[in-house]
N, C-alpha and C. Protein backbone atom coordinates (compact mmCIF):
# COMPACT_ATOMS: atom_id res chain seq x y z
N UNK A 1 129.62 157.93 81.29
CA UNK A 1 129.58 156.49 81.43
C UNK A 1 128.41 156.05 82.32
N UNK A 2 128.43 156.94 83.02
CA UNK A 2 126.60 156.32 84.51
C UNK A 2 126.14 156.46 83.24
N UNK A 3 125.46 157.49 82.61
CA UNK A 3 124.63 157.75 81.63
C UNK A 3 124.03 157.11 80.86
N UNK A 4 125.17 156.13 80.43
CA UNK A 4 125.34 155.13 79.74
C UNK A 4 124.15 153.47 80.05
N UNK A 5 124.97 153.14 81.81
CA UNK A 5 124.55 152.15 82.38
C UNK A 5 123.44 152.55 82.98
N UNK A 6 122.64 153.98 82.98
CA UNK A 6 121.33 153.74 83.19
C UNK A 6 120.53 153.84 82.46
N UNK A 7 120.83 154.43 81.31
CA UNK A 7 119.66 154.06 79.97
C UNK A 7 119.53 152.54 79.57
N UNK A 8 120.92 151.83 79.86
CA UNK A 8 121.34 149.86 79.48
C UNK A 8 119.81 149.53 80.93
N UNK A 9 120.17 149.99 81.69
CA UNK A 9 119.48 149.20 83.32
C UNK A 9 118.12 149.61 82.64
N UNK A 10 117.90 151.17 82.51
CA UNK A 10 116.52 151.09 82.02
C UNK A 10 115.88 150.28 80.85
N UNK A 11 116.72 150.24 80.03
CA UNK A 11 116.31 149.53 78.59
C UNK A 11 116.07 147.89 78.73
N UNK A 12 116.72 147.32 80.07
CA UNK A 12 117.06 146.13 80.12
C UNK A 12 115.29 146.20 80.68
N UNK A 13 115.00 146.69 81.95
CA UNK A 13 114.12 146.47 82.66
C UNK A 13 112.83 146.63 82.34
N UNK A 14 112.51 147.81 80.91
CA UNK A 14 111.47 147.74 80.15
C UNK A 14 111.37 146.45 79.42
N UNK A 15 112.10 145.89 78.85
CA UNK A 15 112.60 144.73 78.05
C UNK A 15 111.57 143.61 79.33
N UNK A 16 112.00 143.81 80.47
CA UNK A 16 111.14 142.33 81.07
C UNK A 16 109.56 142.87 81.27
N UNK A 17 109.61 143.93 81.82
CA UNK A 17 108.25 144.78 82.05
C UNK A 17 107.05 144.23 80.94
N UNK A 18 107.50 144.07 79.74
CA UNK A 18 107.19 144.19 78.58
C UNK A 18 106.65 142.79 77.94
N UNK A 19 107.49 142.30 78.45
CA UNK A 19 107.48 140.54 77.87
C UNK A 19 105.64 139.98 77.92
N UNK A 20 106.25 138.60 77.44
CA UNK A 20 104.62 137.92 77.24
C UNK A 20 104.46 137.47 78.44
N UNK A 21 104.50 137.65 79.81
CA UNK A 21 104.35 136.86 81.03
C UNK A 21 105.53 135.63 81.25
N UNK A 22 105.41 135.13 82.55
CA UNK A 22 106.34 134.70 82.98
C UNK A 22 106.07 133.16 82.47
N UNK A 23 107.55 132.95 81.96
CA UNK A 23 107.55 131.48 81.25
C UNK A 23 107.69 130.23 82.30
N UNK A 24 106.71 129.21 81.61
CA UNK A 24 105.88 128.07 82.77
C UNK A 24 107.00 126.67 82.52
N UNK A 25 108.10 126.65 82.94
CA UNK A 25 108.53 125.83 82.69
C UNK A 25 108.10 124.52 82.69
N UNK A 26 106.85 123.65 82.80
CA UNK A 26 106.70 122.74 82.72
C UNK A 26 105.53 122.53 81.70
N UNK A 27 105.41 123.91 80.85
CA UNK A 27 104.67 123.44 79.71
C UNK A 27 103.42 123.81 80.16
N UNK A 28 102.69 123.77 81.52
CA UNK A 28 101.06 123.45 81.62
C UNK A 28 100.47 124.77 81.57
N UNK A 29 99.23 124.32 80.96
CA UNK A 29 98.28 125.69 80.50
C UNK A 29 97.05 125.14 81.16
N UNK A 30 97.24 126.05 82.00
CA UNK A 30 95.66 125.99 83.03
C UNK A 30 94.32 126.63 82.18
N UNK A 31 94.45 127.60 81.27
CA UNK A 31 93.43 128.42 80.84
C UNK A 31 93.10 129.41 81.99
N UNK A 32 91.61 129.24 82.39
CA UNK A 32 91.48 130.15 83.09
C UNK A 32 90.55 128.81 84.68
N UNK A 33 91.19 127.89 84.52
CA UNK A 33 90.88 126.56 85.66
C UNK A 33 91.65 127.59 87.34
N UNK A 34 91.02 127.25 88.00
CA UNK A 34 91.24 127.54 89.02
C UNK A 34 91.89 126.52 90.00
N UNK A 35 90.82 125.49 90.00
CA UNK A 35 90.72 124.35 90.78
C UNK A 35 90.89 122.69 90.09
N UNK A 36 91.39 121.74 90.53
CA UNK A 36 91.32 120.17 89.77
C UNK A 36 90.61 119.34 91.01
N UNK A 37 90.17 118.31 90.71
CA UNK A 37 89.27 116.92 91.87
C UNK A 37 90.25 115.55 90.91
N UNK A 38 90.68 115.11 91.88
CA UNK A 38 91.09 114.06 91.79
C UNK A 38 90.59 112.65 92.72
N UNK A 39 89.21 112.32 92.55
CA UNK A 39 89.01 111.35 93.06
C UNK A 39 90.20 109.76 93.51
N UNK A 40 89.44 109.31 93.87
CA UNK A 40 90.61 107.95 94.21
C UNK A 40 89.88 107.08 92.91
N UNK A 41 91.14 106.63 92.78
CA UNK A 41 91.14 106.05 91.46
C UNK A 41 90.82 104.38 91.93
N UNK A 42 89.68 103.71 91.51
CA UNK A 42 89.42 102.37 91.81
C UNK A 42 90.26 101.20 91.35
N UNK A 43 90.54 99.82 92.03
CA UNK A 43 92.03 99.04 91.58
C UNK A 43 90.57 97.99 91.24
N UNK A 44 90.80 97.62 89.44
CA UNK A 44 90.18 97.07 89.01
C UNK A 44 90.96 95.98 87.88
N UNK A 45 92.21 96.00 88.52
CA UNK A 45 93.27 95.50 88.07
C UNK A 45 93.17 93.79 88.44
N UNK A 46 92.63 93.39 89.46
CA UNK A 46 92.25 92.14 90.18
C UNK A 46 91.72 91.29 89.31
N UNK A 47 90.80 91.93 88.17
CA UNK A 47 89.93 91.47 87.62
C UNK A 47 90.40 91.41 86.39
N UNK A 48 91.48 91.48 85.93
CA UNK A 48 92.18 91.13 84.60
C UNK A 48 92.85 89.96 84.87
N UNK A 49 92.81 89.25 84.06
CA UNK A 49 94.04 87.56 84.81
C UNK A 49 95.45 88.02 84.39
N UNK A 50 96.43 87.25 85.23
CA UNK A 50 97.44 87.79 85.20
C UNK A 50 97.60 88.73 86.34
N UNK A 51 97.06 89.78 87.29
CA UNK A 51 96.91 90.60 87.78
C UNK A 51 97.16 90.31 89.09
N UNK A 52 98.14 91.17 89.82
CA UNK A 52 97.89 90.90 91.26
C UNK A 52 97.21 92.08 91.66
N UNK A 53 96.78 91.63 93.04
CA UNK A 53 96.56 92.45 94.48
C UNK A 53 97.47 93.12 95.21
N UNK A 54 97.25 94.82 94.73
CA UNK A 54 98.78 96.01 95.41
C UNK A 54 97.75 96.47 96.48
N UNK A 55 97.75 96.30 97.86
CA UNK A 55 96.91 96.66 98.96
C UNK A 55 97.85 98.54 98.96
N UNK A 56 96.61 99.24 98.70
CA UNK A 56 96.94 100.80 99.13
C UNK A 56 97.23 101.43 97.63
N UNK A 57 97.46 100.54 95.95
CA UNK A 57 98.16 101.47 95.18
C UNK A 57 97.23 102.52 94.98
N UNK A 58 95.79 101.86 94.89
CA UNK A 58 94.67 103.20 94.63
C UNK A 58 94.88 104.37 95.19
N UNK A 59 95.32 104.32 96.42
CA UNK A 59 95.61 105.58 97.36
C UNK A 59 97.16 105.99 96.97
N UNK A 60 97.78 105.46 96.67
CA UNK A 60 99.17 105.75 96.38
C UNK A 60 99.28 106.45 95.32
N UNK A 61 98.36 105.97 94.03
CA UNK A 61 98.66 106.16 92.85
C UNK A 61 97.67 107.87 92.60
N UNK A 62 96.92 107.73 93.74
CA UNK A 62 95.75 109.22 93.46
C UNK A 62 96.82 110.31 93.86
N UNK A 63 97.59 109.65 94.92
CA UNK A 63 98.26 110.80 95.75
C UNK A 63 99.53 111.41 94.94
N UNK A 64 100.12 110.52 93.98
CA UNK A 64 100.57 110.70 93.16
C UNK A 64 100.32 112.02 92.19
N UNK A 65 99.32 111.37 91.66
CA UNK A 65 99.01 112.41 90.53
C UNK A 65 98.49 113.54 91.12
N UNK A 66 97.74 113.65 92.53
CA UNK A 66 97.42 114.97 93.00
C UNK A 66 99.04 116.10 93.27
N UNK A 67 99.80 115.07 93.04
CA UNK A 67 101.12 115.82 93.86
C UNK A 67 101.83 116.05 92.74
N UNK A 68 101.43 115.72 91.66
CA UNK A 68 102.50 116.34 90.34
C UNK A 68 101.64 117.13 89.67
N UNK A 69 100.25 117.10 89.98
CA UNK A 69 99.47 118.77 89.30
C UNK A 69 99.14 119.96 89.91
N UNK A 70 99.59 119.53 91.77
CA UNK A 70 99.86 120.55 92.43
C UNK A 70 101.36 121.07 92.47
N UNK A 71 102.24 120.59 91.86
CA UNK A 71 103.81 120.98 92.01
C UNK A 71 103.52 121.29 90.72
N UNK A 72 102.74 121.44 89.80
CA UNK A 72 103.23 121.67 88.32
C UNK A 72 102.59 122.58 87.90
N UNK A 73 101.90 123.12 88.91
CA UNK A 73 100.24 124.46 88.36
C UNK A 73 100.02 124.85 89.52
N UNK A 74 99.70 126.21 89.39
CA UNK A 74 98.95 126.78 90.29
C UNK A 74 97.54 126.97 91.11
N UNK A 75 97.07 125.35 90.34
CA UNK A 75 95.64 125.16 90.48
C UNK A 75 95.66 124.44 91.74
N UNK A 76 94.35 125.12 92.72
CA UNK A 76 93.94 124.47 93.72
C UNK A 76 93.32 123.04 93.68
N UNK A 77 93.36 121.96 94.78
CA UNK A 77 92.98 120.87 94.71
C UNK A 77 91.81 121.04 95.73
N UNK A 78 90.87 120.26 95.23
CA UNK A 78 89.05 120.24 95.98
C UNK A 78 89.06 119.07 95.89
N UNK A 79 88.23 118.27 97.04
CA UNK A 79 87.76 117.65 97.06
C UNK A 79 86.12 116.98 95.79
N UNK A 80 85.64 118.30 95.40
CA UNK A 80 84.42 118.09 94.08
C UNK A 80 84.37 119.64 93.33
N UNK A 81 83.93 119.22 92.38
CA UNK A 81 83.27 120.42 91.70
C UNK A 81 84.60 121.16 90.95
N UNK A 82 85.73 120.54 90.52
CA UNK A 82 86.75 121.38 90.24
C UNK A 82 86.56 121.36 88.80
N UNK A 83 87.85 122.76 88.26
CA UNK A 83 87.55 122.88 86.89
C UNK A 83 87.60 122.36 86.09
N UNK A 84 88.87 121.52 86.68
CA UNK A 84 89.44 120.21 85.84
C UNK A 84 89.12 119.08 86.87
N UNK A 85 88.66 117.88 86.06
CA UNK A 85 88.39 116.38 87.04
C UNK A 85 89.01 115.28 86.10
N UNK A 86 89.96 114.96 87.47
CA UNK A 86 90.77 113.54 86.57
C UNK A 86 89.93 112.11 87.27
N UNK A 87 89.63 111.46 86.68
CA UNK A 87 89.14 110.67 87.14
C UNK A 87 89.08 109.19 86.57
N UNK A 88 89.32 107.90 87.27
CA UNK A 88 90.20 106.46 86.61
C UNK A 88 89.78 105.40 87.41
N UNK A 89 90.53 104.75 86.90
CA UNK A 89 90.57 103.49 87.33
C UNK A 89 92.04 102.76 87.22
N UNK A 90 92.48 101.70 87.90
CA UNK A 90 93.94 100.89 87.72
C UNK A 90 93.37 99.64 87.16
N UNK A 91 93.80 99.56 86.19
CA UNK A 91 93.30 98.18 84.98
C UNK A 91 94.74 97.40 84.85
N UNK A 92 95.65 97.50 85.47
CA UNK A 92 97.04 96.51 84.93
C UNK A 92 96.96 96.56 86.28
N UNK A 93 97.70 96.08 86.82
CA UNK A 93 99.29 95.50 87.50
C UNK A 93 99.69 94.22 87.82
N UNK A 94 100.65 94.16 87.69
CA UNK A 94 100.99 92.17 86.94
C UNK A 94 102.55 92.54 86.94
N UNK A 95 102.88 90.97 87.23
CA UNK A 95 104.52 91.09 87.27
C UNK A 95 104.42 89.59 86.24
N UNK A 96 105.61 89.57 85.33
CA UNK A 96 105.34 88.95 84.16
C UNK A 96 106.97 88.49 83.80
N UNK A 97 107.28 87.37 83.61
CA UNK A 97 108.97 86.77 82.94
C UNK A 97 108.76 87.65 82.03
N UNK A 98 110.05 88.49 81.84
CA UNK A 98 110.30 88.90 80.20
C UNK A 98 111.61 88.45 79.41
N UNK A 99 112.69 87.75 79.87
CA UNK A 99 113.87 86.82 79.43
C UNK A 99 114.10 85.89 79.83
N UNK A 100 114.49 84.63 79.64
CA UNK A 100 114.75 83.28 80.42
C UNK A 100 116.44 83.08 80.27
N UNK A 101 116.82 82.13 80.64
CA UNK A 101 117.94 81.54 81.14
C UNK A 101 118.26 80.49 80.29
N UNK A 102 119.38 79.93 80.15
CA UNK A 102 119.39 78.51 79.29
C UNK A 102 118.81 76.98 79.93
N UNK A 103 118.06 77.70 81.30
CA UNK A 103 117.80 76.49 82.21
C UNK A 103 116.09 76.67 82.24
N UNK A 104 115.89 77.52 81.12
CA UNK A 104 114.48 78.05 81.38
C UNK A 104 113.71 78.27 82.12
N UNK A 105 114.49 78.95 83.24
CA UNK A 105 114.02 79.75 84.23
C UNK A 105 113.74 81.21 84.03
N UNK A 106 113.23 82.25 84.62
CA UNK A 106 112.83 83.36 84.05
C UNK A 106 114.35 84.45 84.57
N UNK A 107 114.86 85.07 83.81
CA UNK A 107 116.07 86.08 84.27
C UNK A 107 115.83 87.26 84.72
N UNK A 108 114.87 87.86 84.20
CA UNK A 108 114.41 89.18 84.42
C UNK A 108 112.44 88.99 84.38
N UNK A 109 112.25 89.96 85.14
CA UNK A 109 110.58 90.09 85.38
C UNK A 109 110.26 91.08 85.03
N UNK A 110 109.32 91.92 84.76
CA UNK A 110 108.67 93.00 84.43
C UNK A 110 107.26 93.46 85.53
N UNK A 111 107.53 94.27 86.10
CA UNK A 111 105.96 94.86 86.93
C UNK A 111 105.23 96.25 85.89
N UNK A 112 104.46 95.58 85.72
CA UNK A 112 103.39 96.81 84.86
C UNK A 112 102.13 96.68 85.12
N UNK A 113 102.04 98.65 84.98
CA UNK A 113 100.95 98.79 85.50
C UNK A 113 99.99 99.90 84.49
N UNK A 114 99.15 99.51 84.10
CA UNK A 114 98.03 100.84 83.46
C UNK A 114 96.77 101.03 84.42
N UNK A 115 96.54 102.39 84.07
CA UNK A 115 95.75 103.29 84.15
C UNK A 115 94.95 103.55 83.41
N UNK A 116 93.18 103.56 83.22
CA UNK A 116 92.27 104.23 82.22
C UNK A 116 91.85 105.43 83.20
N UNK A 117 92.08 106.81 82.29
CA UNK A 117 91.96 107.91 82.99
C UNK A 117 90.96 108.85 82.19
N UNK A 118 90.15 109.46 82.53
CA UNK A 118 88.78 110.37 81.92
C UNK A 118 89.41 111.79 82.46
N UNK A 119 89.30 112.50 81.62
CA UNK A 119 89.74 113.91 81.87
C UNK A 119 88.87 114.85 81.59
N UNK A 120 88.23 115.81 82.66
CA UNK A 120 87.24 116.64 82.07
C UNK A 120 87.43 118.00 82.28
N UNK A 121 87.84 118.48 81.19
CA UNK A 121 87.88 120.58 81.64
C UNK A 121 86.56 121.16 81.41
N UNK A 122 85.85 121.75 82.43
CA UNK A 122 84.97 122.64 82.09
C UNK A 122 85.14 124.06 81.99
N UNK A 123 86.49 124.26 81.81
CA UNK A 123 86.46 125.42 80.95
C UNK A 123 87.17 125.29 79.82
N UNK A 124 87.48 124.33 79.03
CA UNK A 124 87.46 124.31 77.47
C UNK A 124 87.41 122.63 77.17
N UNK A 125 85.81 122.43 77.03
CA UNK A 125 85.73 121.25 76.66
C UNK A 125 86.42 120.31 75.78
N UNK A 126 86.48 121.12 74.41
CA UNK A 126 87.22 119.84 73.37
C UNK A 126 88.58 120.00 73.85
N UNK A 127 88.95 119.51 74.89
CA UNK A 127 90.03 119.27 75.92
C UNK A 127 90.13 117.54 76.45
N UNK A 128 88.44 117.60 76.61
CA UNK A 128 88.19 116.37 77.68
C UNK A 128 88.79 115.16 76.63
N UNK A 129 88.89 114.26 77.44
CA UNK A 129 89.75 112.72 76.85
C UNK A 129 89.04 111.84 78.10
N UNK A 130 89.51 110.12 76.81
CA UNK A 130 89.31 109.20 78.17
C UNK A 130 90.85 108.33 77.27
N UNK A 131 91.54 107.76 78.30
CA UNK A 131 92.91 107.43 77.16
C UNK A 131 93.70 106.39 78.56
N UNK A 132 94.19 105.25 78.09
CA UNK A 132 94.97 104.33 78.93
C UNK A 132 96.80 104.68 78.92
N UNK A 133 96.95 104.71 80.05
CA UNK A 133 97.97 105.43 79.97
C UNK A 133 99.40 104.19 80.98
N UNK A 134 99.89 103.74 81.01
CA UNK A 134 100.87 102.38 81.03
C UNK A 134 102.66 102.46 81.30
N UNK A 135 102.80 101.94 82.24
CA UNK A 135 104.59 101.45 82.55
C UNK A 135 105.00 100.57 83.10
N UNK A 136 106.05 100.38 82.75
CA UNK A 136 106.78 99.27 83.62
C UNK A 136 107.86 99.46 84.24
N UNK A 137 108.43 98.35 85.14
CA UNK A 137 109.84 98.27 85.68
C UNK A 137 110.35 96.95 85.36
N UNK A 138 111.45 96.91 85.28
CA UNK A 138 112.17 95.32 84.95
C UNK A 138 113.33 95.12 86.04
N UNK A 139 113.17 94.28 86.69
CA UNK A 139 114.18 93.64 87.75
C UNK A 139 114.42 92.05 87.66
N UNK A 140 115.73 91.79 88.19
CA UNK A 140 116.18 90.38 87.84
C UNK A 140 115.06 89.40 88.50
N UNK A 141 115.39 88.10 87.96
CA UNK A 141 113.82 87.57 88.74
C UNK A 141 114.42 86.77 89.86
N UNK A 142 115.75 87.10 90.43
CA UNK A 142 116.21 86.25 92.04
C UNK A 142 115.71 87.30 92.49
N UNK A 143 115.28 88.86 92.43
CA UNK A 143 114.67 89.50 93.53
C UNK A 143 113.63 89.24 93.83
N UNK A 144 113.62 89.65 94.98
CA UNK A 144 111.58 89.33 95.59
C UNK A 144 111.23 90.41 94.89
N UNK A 145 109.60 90.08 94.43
CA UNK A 145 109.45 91.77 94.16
C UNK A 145 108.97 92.71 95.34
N UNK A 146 108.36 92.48 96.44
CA UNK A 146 109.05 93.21 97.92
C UNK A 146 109.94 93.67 97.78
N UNK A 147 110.90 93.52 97.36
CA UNK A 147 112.32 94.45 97.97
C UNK A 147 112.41 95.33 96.84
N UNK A 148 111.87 95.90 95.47
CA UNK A 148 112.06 96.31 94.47
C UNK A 148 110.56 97.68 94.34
N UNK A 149 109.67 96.87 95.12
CA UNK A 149 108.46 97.44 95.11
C UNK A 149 108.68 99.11 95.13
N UNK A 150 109.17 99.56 96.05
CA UNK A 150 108.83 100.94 96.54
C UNK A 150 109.69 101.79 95.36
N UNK A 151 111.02 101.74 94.95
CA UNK A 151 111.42 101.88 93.98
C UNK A 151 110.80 101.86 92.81
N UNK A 152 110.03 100.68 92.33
CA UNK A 152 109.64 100.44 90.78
C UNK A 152 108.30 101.15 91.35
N UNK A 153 107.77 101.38 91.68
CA UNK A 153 105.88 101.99 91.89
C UNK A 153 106.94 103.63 92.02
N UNK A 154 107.87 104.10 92.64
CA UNK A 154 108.04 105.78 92.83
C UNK A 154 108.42 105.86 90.72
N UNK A 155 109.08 105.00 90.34
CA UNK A 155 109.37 105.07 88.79
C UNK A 155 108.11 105.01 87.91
N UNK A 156 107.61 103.91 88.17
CA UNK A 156 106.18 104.14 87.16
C UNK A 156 104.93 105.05 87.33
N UNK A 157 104.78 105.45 88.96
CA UNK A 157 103.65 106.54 89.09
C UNK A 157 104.45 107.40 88.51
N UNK A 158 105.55 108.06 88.73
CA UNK A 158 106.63 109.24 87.70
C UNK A 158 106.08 109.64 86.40
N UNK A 159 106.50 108.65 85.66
CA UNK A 159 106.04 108.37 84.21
C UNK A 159 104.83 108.37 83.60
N UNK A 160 103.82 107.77 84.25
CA UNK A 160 102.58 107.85 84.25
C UNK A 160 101.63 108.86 84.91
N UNK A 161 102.08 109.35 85.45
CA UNK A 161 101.12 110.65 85.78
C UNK A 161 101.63 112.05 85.57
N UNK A 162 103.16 111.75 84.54
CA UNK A 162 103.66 112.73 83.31
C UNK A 162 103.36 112.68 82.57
N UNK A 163 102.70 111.24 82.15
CA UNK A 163 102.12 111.64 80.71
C UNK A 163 100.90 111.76 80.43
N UNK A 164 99.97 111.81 82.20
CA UNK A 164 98.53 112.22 82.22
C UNK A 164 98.71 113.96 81.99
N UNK A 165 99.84 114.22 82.40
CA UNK A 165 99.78 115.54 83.01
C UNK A 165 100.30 116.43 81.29
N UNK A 166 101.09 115.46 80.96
CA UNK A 166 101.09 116.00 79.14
C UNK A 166 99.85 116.13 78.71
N UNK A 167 99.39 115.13 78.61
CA UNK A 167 98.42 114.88 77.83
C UNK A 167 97.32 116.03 77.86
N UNK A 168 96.95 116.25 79.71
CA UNK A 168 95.73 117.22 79.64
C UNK A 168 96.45 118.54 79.70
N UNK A 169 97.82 118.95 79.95
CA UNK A 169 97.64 120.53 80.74
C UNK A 169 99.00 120.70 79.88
N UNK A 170 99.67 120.53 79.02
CA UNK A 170 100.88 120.58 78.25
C UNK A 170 100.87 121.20 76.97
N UNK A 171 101.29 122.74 76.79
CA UNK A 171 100.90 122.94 75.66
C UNK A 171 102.08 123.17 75.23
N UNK A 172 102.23 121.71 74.15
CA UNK A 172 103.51 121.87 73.32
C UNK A 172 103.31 122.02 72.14
């Protein structure tokens, strides 16, 4: 019976020895990238009408995406010269009525925000993209949007710099 359970232990342990490498649960394929640069992304959002003024999202929104391609890859972050360079701009953010009331007042609001983002791998070019990438939050419109802010910006940087992070390093 040992006999048994150590040819199973051995057979089991060649079995992993063996395999295709260790599976990346979040999908991303670095290639052979070492390093990413994530500049600060410029708020050029001011300049669309409709648009407010988020003092700090540029910095919020870089720190963001530096922090979901360093939790999601093993690639180092540089300041320049990296293998991969994400690099953008913030072209939305606007809070907007999206239902009214029978008193035609607004019931619910919407905060949305896009992103135009340039993506460059120099180690496998027909990779690179430039692509607008967009979310929202919806809250009743008796809230301030102050009190909703920190919440709806942790939800839409989420979303949006998941689906930067699909887009360039996701091989589905």
């Amino acid at each position: 019976m040992k006999k048994y359970k150590v040819i199973l232990f051995s057979f089991v342990l060649a079995l992993f020895q063996n395999s295709c490498g260790v599976y990346n649960f979040t999908g991303g394929d670095v290639g052979t990238a070492k390093t990413f640069a994530v500049p600060r992304f410029q708020n050029y959002a001011t300049q669309n009408p409709g648009s407010v003024f988020e003092p700090g999202l540029e910095r919020d929104f870089t720190q963001a995406l530096q922090d979901r391609i360093l939790n999601q890859t093993s690639l180092d972050l540089t300041s320049s010269n990296g293998d991969l360079l994400y690099e953008g701009e913030i072209v939305e953010y606007r809070i907007s009525p999206m239902s009214a009331t029978a008193q035609q007042t607004a019931a619910q609001n919407r905060l949305s925000m896009a992103v135009n983002v340039r993506f460059y791998n120099k180690t496998k070019e027909d990779a690179d993209f430039e692509q607008r990438f967009s979310f929202f939050y919806d809250f009743p419109a008796a809230t301030q949007p102050s009190a909703i802010k920190s919440e709806a910006l942790e939800i839409i940087f989420e979303r949006i710099t998941q689906d930067i992070f699909n887009e360039s390093l996701a091989d589905w």
